[in-house]
PDB file of N, CA and C in Angstrom:
ATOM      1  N   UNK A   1      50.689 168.004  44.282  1.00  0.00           N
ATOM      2  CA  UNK A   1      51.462 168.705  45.274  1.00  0.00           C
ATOM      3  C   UNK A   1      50.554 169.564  46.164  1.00  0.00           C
ATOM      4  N   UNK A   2      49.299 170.365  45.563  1.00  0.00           N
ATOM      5  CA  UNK A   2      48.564 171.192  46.457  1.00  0.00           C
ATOM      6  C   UNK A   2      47.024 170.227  46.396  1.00  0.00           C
ATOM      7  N   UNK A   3      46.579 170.282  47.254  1.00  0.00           N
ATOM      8  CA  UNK A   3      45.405 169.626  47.319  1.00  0.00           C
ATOM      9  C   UNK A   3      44.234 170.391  48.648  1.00  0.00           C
ATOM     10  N   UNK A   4      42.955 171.065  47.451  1.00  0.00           N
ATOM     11  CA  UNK A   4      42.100 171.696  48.225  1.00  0.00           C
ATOM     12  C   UNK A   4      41.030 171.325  49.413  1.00  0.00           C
ATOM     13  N   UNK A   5      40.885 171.541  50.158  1.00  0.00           N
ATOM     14  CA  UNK A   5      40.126 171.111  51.001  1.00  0.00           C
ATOM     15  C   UNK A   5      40.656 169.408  51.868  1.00  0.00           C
ATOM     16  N   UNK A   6      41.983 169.501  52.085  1.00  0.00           N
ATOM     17  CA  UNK A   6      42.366 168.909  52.724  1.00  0.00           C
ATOM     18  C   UNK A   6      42.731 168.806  54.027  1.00  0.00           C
ATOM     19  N   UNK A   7      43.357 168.186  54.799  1.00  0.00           N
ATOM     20  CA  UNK A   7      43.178 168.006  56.330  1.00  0.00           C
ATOM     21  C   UNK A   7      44.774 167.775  56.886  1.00  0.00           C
ATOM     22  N   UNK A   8      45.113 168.082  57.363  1.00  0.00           N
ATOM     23  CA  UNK A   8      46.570 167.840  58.309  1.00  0.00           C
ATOM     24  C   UNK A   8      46.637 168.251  59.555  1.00  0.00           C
ATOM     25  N   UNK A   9      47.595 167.841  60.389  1.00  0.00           N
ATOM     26  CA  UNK A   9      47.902 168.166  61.882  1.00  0.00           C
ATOM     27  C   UNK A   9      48.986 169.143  61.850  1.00  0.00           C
ATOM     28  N   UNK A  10      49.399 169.952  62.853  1.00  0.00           N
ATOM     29  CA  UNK A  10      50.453 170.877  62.945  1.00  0.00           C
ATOM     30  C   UNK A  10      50.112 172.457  63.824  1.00  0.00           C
ATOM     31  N   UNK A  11      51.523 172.566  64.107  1.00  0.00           N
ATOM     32  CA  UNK A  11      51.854 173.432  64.852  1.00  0.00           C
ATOM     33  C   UNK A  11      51.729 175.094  64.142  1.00  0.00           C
ATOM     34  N   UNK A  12      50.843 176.218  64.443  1.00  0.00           N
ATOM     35  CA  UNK A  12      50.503 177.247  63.729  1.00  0.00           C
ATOM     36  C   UNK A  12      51.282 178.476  64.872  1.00  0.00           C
ATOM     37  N   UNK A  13      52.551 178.754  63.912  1.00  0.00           N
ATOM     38  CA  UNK A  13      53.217 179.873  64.562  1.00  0.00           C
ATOM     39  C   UNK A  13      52.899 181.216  64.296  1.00  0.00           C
ATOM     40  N   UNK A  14      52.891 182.176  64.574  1.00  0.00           N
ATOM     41  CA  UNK A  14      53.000 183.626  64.343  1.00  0.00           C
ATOM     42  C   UNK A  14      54.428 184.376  63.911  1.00  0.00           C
ATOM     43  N   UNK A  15      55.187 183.994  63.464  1.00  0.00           N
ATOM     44  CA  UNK A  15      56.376 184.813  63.739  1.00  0.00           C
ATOM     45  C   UNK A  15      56.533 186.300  62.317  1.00  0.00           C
ATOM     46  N   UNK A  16      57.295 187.147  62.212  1.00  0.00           N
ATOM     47  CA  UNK A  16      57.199 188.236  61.350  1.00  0.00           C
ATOM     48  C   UNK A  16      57.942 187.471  60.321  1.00  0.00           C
ATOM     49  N   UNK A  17      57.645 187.931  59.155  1.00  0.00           N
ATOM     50  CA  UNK A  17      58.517 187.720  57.827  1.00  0.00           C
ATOM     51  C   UNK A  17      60.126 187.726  58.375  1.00  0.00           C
ATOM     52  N   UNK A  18      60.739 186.896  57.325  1.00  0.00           N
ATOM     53  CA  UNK A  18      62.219 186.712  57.377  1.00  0.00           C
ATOM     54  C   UNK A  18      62.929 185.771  56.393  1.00  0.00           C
ATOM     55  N   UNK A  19      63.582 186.228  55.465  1.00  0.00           N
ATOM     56  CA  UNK A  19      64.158 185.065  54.383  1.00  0.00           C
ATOM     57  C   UNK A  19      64.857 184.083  55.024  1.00  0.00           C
ATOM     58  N   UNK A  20      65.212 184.504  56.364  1.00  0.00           N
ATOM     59  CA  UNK A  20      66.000 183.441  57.275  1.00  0.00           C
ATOM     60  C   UNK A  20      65.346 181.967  57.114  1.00  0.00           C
ATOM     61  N   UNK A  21      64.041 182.056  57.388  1.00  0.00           N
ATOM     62  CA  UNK A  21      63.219 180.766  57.262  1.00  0.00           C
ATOM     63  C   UNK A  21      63.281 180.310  56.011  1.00  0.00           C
ATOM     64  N   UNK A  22      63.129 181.296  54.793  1.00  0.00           N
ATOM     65  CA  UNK A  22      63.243 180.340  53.589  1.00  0.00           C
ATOM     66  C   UNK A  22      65.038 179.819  53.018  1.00  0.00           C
ATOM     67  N   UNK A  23      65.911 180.352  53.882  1.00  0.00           N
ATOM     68  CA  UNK A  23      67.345 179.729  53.920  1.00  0.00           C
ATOM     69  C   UNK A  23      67.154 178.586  54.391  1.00  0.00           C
ATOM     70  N   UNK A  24      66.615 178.593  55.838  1.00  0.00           N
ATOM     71  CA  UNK A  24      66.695 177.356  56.886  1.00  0.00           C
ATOM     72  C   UNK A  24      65.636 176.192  56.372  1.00  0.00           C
ATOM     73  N   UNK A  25      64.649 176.626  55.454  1.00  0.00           N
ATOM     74  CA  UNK A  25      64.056 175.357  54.991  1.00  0.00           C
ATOM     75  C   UNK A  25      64.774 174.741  53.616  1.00  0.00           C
ATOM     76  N   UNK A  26      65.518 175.291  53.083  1.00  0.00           N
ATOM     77  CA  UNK A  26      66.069 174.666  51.233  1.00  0.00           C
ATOM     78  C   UNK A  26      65.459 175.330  50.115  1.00  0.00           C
ATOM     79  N   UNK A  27      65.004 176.938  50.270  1.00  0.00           N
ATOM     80  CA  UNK A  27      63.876 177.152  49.508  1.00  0.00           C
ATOM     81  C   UNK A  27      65.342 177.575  48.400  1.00  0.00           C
ATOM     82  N   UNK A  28      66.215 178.241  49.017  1.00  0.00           N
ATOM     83  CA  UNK A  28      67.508 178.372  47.659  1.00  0.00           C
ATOM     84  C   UNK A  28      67.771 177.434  47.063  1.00  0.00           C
ATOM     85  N   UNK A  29      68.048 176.380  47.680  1.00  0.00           N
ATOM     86  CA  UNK A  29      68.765 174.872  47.452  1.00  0.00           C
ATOM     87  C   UNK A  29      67.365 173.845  46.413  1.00  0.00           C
ATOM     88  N   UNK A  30      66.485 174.714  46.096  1.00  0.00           N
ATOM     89  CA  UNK A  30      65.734 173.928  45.390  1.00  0.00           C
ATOM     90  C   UNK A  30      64.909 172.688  45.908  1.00  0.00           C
ATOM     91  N   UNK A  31      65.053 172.959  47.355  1.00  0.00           N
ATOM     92  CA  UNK A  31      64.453 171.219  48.007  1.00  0.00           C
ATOM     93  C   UNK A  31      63.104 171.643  48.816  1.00  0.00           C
ATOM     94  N   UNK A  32      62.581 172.652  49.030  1.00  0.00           N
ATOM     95  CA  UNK A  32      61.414 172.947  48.832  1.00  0.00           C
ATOM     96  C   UNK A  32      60.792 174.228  48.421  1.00  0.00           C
ATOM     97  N   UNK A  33      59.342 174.221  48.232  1.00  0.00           N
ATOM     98  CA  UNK A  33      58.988 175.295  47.500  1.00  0.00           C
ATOM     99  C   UNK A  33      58.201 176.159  48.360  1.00  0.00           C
ATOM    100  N   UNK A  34      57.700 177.606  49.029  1.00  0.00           N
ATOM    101  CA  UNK A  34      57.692 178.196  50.356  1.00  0.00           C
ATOM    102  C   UNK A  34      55.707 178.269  49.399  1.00  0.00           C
ATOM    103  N   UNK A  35      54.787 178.274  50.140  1.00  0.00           N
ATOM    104  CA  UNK A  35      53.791 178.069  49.613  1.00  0.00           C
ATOM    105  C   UNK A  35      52.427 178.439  50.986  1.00  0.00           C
ATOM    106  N   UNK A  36      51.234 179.331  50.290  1.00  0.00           N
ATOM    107  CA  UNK A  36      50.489 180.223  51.356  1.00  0.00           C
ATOM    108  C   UNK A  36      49.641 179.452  51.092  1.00  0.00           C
ATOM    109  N   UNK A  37      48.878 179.044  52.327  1.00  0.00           N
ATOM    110  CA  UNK A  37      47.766 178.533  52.339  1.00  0.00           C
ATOM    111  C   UNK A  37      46.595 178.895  53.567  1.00  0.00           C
ATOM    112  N   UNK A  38      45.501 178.536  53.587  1.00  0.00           N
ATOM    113  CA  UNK A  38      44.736 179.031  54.500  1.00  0.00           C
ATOM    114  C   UNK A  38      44.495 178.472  55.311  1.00  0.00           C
ATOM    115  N   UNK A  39      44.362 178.478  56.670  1.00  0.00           N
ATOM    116  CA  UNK A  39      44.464 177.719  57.985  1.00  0.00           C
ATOM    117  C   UNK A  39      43.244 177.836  58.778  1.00  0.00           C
ATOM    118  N   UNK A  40      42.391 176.721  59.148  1.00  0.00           N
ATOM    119  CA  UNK A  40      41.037 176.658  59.436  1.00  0.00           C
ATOM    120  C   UNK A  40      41.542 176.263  60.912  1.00  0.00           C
ATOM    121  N   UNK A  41      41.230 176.738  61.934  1.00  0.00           N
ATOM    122  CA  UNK A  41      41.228 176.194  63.325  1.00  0.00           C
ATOM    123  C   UNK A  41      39.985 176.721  64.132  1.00  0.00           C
ATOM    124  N   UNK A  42      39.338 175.177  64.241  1.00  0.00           N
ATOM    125  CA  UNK A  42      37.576 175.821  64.975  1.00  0.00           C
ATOM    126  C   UNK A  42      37.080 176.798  64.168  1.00  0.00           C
ATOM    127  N   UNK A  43      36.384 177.745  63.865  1.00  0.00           N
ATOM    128  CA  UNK A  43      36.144 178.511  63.519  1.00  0.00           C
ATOM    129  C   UNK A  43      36.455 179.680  62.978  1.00  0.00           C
ATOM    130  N   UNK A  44      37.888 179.714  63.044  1.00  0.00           N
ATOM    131  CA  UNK A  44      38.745 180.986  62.843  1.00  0.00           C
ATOM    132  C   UNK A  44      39.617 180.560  61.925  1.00  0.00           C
ATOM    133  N   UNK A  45      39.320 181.156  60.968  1.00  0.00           N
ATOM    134  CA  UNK A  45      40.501 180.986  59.528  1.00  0.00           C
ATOM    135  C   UNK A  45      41.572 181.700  59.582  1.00  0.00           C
ATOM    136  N   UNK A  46      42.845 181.610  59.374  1.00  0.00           N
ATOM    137  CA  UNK A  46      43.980 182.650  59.244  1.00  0.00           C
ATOM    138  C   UNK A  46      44.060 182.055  57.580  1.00  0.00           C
ATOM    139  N   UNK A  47      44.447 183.464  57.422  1.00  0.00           N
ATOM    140  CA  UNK A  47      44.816 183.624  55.679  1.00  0.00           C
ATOM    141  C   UNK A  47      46.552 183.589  55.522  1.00  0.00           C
ATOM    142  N   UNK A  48      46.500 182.928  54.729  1.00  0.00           N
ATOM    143  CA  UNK A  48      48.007 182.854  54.119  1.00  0.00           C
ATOM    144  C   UNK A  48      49.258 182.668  55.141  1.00  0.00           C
ATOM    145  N   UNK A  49      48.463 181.552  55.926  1.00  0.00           N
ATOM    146  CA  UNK A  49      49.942 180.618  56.653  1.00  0.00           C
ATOM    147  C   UNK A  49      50.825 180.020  55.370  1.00  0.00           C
ATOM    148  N   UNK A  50      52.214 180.844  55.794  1.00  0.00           N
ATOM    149  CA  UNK A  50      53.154 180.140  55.259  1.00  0.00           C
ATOM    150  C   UNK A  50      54.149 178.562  55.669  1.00  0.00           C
ATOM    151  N   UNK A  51      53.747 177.522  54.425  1.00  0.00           N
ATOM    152  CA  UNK A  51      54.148 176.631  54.809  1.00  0.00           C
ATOM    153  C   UNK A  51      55.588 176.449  53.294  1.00  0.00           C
ATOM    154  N   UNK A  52      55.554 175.171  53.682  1.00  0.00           N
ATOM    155  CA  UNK A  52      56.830 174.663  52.409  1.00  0.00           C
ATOM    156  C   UNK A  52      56.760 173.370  52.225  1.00  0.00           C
ATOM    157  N   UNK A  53      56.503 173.021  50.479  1.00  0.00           N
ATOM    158  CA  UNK A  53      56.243 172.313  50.055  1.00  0.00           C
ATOM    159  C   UNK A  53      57.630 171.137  49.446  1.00  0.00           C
ATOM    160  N   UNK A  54      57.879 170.059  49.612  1.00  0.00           N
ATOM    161  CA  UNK A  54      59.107 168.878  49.454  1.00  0.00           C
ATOM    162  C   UNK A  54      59.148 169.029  47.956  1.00  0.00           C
ATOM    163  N   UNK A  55      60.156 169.667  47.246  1.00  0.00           N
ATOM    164  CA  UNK A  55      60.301 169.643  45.675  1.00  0.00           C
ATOM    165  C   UNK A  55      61.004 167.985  45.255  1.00  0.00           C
ATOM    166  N   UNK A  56      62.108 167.771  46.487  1.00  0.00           N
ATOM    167  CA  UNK A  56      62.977 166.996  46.154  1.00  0.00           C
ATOM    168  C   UNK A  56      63.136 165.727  47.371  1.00  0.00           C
ATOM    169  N   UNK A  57      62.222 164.621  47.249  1.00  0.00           N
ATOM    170  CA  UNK A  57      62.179 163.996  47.865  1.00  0.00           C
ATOM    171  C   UNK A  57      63.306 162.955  48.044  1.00  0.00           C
ATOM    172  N   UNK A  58      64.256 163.078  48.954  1.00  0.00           N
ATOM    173  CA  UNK A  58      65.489 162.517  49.170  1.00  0.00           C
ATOM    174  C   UNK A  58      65.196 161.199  50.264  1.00  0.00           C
ATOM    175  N   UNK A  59      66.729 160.731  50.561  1.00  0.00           N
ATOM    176  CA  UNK A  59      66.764 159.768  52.087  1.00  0.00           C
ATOM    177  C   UNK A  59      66.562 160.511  52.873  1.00  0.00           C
ATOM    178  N   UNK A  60      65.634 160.420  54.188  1.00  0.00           N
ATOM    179  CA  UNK A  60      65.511 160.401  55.237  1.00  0.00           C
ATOM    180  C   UNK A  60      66.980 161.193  56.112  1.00  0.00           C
ATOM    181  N   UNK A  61      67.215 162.398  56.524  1.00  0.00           N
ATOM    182  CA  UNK A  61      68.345 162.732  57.534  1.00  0.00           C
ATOM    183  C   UNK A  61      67.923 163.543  58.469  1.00  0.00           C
ATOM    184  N   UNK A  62      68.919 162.849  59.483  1.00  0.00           N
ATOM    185  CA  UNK A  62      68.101 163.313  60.806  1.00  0.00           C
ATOM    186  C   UNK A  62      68.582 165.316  60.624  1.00  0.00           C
ATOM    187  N   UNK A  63      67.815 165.329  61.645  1.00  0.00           N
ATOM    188  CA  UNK A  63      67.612 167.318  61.679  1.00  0.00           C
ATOM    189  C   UNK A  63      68.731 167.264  63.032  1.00  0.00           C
ATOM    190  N   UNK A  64      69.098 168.496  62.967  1.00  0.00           N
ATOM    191  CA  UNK A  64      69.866 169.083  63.308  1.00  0.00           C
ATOM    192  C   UNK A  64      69.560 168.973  64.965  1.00  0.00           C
ATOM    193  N   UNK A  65      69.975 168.383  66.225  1.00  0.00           N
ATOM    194  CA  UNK A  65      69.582 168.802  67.614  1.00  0.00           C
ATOM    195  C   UNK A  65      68.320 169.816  67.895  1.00  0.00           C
ATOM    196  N   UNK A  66      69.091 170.900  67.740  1.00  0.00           N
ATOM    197  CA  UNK A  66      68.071 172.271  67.995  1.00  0.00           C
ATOM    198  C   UNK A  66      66.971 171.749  67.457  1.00  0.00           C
ATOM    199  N   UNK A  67      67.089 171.936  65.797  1.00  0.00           N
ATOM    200  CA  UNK A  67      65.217 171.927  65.233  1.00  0.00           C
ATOM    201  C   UNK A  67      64.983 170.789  65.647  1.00  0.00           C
ATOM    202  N   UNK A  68      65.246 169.523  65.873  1.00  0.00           N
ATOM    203  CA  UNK A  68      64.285 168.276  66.504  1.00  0.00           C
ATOM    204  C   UNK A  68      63.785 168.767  67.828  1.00  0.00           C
ATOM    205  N   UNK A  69      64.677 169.019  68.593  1.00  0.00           N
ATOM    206  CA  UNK A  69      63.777 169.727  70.135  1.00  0.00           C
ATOM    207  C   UNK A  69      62.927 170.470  69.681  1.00  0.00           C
ATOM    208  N   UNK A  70      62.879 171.649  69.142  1.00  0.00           N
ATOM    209  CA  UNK A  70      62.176 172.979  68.604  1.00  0.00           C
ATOM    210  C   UNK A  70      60.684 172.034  68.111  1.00  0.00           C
ATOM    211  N   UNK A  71      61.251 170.746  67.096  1.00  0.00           N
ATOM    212  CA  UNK A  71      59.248 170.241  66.824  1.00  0.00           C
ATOM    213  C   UNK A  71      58.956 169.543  67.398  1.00  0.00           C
ATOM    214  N   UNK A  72      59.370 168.774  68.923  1.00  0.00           N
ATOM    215  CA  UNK A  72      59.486 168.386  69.631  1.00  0.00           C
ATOM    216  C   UNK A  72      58.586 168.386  70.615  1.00  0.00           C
ATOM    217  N   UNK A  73      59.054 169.714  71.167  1.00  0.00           N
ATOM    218  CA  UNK A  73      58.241 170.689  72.374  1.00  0.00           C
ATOM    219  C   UNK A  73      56.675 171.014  71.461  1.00  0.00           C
ATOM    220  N   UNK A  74      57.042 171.354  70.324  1.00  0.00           N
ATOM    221  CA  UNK A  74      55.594 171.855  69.746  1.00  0.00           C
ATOM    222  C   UNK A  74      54.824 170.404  69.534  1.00  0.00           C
ATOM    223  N   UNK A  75      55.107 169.473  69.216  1.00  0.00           N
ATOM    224  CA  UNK A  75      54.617 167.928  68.968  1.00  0.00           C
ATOM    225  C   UNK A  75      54.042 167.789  70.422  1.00  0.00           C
ATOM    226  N   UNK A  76      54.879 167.785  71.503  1.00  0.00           N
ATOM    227  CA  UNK A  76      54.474 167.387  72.981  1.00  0.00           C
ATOM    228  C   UNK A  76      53.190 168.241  73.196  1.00  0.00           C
ATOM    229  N   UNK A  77      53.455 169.853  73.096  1.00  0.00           N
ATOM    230  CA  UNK A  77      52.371 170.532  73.595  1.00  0.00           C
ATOM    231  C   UNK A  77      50.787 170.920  72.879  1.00  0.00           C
ATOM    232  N   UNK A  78      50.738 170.428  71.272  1.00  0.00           N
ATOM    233  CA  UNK A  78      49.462 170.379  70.407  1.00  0.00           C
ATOM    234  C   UNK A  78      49.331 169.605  70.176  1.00  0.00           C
ATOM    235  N   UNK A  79      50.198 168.444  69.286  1.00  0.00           N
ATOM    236  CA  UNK A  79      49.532 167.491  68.572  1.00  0.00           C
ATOM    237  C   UNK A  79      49.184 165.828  69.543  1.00  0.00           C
ATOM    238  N   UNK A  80      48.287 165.676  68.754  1.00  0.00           N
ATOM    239  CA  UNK A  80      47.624 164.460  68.992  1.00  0.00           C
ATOM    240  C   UNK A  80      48.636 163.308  69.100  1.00  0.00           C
ATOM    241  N   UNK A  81      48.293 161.962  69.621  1.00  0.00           N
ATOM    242  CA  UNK A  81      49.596 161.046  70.030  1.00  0.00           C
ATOM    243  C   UNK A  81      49.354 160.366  68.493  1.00  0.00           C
ATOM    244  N   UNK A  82      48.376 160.185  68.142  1.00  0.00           N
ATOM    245  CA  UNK A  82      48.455 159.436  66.559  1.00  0.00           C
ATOM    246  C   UNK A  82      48.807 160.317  65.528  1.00  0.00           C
ATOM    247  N   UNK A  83      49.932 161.536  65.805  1.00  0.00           N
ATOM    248  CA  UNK A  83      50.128 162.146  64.457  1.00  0.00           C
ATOM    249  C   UNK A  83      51.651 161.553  64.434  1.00  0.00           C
ATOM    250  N   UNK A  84      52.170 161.405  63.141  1.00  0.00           N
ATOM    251  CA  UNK A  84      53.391 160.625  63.323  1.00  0.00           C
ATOM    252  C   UNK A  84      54.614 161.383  63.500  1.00  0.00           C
TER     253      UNK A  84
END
């Protein structure tokens, strides 16, 4: 599930603490687990980006309008065209 010195693509927000986010991801509902990790970009490390880890790997359902636009816009404006 955690694996050191690994590599991924993604969008690195700033926003303040809020359990709101761990409602809106399933962290009650047991379907993922909220998890700090350290974020290397160029040269500049940020400590303890919070991400969330898939406890309960289900079917495939689409997201809600809003959050698909919401990773959408962030997909269009950082990531690379080969990230899936």
């Amino acid at each position: 599930m955690v694996e050191d010195g690994g590599e991924t693509e993604g969008v690195l927000y700033e926003v303040p603490f809020d359990r709101y986010l761990y409602k809106r991801e399933g962290v009650y509902e047991g379907t993922y687990l909220p998890a700090f990790v350290d974020v290397k970009i160029g040269n500049q490390i940020y400590d303890d980006g919070l991400t969330f880890l898939v406890l309960q790997k289900s079917e495939e359902i689409a997201r809600p309008g809003h959050y698909r636009i919401e990773i959408e816009k962030g997909a269009d404006l950082y990531l690379s065209e080969a990230f899936p």
